[in-house]
PDB file of N, CA and C in Angstrom:
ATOM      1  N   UNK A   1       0.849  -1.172   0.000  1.00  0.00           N
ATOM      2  CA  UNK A   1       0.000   0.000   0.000  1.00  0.00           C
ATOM      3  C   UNK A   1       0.893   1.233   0.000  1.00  0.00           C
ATOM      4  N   UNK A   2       0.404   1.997  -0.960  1.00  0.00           N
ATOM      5  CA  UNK A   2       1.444   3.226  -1.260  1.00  0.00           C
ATOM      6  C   UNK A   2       1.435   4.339  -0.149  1.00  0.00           C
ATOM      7  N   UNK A   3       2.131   5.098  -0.208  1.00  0.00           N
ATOM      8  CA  UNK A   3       1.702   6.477   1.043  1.00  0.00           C
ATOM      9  C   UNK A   3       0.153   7.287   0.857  1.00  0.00           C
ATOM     10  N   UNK A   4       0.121   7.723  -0.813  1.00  0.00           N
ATOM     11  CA  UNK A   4      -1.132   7.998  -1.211  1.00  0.00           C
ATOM     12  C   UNK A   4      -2.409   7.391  -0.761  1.00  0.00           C
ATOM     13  N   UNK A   5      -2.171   6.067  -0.908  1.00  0.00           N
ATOM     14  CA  UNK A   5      -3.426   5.368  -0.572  1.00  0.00           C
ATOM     15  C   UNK A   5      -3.902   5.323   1.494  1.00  0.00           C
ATOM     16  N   UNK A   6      -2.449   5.620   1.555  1.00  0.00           N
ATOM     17  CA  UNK A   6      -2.956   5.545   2.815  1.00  0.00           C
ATOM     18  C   UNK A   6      -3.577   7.275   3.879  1.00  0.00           C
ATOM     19  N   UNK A   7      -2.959   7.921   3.013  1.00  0.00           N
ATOM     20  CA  UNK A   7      -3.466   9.360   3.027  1.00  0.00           C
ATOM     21  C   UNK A   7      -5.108   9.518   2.723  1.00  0.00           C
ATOM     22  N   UNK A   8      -5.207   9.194   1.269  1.00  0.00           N
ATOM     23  CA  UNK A   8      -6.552   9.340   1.148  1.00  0.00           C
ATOM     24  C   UNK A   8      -7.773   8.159   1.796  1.00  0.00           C
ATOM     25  N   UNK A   9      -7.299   7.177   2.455  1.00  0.00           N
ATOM     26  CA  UNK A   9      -7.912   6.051   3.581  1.00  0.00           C
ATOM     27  C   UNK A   9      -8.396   7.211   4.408  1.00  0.00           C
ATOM     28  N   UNK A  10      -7.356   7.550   5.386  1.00  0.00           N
ATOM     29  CA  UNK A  10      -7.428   8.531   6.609  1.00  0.00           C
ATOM     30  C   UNK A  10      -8.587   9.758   6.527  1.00  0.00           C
ATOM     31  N   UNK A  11      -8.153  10.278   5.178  1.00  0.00           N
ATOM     32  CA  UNK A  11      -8.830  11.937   4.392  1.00  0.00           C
ATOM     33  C   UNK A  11     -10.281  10.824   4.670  1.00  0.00           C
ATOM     34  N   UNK A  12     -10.561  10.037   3.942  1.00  0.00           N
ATOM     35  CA  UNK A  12     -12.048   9.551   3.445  1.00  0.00           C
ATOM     36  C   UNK A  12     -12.833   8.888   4.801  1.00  0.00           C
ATOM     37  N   UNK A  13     -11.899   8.478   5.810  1.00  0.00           N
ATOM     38  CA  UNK A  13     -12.359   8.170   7.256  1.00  0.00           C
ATOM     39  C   UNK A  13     -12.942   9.615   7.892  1.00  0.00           C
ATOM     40  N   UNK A  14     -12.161  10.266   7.717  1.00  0.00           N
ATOM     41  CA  UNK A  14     -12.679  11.540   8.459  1.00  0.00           C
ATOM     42  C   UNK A  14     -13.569  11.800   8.221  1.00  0.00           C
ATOM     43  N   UNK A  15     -13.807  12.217   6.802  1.00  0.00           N
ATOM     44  CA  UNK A  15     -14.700  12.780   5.801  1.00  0.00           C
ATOM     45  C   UNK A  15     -16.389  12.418   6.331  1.00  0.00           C
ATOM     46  N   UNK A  16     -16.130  10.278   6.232  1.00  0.00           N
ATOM     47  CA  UNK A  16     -17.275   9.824   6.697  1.00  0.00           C
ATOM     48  C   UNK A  16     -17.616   9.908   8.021  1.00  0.00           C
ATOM     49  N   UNK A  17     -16.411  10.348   9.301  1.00  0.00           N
ATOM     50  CA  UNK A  17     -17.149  10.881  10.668  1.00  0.00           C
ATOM     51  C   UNK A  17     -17.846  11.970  10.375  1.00  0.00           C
ATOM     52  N   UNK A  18     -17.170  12.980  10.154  1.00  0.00           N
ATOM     53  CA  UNK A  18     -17.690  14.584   9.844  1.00  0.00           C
ATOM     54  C   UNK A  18     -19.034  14.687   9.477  1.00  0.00           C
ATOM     55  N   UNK A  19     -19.058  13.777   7.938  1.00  0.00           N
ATOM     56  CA  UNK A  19     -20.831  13.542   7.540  1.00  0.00           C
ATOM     57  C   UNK A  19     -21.484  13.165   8.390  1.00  0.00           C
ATOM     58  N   UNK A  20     -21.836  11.682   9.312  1.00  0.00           N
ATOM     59  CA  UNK A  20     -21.995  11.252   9.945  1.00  0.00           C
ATOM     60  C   UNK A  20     -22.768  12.780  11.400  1.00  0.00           C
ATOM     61  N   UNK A  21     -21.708  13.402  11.622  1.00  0.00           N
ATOM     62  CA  UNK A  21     -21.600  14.236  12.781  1.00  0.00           C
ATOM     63  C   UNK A  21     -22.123  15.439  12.624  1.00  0.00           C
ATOM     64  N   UNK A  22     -21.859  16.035  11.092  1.00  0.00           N
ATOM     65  CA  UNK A  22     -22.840  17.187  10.618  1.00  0.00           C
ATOM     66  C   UNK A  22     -24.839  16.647  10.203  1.00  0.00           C
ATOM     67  N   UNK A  23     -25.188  15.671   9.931  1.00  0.00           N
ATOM     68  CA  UNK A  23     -26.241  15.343   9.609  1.00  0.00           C
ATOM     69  C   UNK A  23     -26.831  14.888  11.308  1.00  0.00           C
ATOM     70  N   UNK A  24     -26.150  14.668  11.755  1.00  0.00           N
ATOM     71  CA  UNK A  24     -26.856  14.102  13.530  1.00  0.00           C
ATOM     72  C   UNK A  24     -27.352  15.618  13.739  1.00  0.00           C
ATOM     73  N   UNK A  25     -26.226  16.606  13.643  1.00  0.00           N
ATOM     74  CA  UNK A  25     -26.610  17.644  14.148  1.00  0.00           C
ATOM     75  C   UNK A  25     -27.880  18.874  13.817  1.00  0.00           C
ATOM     76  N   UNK A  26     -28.290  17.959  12.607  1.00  0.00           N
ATOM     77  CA  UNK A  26     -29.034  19.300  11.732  1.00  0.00           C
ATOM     78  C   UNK A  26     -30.801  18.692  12.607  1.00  0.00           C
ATOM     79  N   UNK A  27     -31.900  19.393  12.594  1.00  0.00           N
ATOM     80  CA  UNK A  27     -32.742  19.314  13.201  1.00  0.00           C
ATOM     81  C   UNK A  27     -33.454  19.130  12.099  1.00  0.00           C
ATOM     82  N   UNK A  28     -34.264  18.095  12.529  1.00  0.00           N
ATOM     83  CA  UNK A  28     -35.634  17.473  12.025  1.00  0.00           C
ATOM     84  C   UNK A  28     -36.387  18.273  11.040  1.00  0.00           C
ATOM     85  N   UNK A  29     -37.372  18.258  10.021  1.00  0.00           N
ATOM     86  CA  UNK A  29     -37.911  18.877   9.445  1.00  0.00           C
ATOM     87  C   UNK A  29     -39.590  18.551   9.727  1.00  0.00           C
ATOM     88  N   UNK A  30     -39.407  17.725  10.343  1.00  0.00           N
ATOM     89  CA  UNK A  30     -41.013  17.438  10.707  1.00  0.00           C
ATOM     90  C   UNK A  30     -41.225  17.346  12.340  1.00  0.00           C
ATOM     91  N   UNK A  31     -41.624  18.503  13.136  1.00  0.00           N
ATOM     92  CA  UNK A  31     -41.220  18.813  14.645  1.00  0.00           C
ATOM     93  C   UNK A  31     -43.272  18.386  14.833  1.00  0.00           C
ATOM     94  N   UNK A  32     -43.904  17.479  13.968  1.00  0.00           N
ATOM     95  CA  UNK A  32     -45.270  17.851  14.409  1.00  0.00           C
ATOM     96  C   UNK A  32     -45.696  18.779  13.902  1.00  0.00           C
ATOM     97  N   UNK A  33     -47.633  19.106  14.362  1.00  0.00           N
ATOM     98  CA  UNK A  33     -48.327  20.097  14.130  1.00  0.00           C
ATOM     99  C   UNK A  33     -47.785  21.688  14.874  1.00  0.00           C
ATOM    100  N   UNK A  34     -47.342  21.663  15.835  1.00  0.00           N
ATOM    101  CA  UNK A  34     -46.859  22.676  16.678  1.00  0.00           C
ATOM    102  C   UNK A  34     -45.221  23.158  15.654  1.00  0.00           C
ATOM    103  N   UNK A  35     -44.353  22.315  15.136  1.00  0.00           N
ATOM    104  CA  UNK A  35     -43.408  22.550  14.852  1.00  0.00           C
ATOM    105  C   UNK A  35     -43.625  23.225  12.603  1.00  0.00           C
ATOM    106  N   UNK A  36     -44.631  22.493  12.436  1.00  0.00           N
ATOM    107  CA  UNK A  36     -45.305  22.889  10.887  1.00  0.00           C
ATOM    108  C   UNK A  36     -45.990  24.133  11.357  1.00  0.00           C
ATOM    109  N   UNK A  37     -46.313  24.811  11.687  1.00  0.00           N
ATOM    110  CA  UNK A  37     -47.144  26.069  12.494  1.00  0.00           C
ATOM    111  C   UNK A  37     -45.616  26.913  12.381  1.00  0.00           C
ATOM    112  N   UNK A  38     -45.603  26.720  13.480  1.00  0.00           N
ATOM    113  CA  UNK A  38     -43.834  27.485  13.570  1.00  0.00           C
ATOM    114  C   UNK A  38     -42.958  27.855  12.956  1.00  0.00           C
ATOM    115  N   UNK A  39     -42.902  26.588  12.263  1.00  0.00           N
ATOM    116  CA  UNK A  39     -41.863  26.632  10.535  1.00  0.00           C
ATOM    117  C   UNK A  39     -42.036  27.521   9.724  1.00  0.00           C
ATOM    118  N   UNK A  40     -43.562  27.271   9.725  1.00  0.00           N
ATOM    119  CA  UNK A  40     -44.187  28.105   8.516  1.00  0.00           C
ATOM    120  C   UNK A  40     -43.964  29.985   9.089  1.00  0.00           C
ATOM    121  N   UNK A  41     -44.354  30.288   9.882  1.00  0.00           N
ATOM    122  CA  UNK A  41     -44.146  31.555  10.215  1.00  0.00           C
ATOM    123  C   UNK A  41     -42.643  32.044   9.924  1.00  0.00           C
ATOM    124  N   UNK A  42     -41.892  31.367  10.707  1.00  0.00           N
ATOM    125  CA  UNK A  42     -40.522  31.470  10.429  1.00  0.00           C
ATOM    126  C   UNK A  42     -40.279  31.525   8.978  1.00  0.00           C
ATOM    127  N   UNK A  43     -40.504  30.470   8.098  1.00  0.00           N
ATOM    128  CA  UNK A  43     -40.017  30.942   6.532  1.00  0.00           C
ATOM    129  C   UNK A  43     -40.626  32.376   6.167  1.00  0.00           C
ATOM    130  N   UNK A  44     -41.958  32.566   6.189  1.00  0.00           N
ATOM    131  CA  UNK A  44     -42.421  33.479   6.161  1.00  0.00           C
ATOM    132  C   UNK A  44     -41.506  34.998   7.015  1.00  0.00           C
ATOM    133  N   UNK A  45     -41.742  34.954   7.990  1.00  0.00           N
ATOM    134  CA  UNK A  45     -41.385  36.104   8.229  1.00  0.00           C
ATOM    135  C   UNK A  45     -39.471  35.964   8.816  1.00  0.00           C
ATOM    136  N   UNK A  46     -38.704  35.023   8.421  1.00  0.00           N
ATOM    137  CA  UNK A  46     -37.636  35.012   8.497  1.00  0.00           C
ATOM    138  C   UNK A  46     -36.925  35.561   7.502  1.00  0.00           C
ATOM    139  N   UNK A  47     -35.748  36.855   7.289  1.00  0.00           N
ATOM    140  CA  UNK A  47     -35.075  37.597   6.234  1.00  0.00           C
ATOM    141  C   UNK A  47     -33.979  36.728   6.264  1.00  0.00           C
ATOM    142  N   UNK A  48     -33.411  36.258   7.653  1.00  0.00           N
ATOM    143  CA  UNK A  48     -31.598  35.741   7.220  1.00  0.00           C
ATOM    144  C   UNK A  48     -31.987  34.121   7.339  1.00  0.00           C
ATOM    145  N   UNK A  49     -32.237  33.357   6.477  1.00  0.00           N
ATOM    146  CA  UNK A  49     -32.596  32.238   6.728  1.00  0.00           C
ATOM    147  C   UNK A  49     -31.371  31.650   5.779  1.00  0.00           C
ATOM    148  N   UNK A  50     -30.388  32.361   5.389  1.00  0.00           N
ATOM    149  CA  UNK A  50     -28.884  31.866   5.311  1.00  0.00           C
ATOM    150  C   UNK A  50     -27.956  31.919   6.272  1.00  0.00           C
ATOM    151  N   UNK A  51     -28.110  32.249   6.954  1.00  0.00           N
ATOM    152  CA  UNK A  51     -27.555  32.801   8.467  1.00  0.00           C
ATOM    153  C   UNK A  51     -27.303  31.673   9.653  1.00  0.00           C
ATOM    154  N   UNK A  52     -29.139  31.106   9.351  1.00  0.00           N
ATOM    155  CA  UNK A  52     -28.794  29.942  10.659  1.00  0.00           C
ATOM    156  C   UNK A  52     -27.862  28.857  10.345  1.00  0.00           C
ATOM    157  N   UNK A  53     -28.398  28.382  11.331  1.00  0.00           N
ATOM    158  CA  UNK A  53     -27.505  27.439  11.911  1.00  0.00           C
ATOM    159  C   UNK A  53     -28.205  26.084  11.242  1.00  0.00           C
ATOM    160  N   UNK A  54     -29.200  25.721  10.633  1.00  0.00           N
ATOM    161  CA  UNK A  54     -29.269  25.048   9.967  1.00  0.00           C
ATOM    162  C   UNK A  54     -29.205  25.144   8.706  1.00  0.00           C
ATOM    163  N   UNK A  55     -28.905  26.268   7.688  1.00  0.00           N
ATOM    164  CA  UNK A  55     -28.378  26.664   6.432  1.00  0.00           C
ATOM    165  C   UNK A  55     -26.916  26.252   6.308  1.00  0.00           C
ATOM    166  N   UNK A  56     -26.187  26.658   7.817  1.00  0.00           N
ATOM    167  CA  UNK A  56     -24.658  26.418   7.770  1.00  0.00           C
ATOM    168  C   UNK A  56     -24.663  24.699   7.314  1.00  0.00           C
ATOM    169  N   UNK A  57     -25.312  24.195   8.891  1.00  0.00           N
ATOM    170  CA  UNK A  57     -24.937  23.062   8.675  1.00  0.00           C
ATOM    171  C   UNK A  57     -25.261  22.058   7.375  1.00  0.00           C
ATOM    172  N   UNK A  58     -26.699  22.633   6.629  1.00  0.00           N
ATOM    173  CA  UNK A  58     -27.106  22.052   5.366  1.00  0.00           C
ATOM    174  C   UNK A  58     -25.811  22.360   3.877  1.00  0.00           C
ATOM    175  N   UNK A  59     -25.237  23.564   4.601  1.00  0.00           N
ATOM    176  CA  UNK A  59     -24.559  23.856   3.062  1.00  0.00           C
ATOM    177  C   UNK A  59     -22.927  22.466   3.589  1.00  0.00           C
ATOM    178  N   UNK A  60     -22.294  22.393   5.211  1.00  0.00           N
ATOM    179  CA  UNK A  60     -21.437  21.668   5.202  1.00  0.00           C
ATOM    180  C   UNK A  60     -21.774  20.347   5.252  1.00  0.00           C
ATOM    181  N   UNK A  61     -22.762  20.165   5.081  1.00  0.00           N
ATOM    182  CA  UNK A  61     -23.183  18.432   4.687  1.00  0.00           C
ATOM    183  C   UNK A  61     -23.252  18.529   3.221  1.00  0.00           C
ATOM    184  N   UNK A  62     -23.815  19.438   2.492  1.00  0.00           N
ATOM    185  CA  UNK A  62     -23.153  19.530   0.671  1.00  0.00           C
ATOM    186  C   UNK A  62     -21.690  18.758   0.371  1.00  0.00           C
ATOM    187  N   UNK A  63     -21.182  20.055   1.305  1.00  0.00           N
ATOM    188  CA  UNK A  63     -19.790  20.033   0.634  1.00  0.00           C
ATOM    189  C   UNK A  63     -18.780  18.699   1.378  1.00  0.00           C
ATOM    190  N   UNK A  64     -19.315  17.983   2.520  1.00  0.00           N
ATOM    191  CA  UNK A  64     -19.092  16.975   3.224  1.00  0.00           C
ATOM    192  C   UNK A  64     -19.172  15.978   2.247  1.00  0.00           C
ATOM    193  N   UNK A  65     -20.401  15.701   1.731  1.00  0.00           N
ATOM    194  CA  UNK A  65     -20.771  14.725   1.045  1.00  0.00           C
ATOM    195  C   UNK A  65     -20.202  14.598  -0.489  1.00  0.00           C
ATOM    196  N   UNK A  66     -19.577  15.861  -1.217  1.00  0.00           N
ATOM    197  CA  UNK A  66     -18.787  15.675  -2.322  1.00  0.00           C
ATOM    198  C   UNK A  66     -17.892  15.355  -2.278  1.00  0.00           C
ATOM    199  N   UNK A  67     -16.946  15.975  -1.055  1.00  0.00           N
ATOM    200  CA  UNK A  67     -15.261  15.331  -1.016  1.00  0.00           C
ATOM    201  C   UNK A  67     -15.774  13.808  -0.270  1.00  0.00           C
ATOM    202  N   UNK A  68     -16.483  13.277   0.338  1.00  0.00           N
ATOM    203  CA  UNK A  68     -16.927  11.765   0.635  1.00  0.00           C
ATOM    204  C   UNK A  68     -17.315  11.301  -1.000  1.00  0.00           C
ATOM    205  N   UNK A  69     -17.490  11.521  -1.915  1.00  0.00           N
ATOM    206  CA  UNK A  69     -17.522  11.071  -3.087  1.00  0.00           C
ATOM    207  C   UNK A  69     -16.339  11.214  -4.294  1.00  0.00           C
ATOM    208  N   UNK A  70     -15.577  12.385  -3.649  1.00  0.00           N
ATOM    209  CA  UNK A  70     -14.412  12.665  -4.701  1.00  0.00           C
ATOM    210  C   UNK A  70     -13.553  11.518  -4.444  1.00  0.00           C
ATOM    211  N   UNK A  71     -13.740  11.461  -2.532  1.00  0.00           N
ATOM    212  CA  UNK A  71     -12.603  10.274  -1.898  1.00  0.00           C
ATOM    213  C   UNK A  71     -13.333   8.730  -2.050  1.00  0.00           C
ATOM    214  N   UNK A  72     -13.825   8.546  -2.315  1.00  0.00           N
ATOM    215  CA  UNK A  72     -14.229   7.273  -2.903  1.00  0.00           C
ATOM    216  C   UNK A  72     -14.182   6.731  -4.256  1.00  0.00           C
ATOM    217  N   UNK A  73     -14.212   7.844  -5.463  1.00  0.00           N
ATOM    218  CA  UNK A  73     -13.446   7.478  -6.635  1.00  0.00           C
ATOM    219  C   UNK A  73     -12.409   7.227  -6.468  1.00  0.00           C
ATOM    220  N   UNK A  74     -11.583   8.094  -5.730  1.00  0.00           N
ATOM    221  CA  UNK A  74      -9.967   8.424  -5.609  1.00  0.00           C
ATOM    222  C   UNK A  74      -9.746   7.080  -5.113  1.00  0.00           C
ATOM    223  N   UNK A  75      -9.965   6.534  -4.396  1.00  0.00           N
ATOM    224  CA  UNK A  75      -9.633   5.500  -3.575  1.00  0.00           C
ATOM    225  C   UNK A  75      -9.719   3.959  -4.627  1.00  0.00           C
ATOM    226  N   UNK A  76     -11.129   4.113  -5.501  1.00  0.00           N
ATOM    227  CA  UNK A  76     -11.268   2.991  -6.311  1.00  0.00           C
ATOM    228  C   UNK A  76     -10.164   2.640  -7.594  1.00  0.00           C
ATOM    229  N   UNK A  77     -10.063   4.310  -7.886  1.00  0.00           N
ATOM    230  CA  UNK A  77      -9.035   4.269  -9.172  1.00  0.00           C
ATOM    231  C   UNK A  77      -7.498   3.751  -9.143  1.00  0.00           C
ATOM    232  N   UNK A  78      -7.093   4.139  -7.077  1.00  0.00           N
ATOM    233  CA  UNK A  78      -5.890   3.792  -6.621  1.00  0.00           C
ATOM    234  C   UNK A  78      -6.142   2.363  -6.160  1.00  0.00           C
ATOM    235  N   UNK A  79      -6.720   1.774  -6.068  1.00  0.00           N
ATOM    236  CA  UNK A  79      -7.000   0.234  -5.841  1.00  0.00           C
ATOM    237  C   UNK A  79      -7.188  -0.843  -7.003  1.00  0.00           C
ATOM    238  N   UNK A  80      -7.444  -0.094  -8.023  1.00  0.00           N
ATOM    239  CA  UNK A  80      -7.192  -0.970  -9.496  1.00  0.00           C
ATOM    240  C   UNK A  80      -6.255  -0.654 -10.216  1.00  0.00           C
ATOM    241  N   UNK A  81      -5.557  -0.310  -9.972  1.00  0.00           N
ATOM    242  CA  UNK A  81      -3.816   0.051 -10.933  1.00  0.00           C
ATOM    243  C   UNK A  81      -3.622  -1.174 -10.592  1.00  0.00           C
TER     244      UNK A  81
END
């Protein structure tokens, strides 16, 4: 096993805690009748709804989940040479 391969092992372990740890953290989208009530006001009368804290965490589960896919090609292409 080359140094590379064992670099991008490690990179792609992380990668899949991180995902793992950013998606635990993001909150439910269905909180109930009390939480659909709520929601709804909030989209409505919410201006920075890029701001929270569930926009953050939705945009770093994006970008979580591409390098978890860049590192899983990477990994297949270095395992069939």
């Amino acid at each position: 096993m080359s140094a590379v391969n064992i670099i991008v092992n490690i990179f792609h372990i992380l990668l899949a805690i991180i995902l793992i740890v950013v998606v635990l953290l993001q909150s439910g989208k269905q909180a109930g009748l009390s939480g659909s009530i709520a929601g709804g006001a909030e989209t409505f009368f919410g201006k920075n709804k890029g701001r929270t804290i569930d926009a953050l965490l939705s945009k770093y589960t994006a970008v979580a989940a591409i390098l978890f896919l860049v590192t899983s090609i990477a990994l297949e292409l270095l395992l069939n040479k």
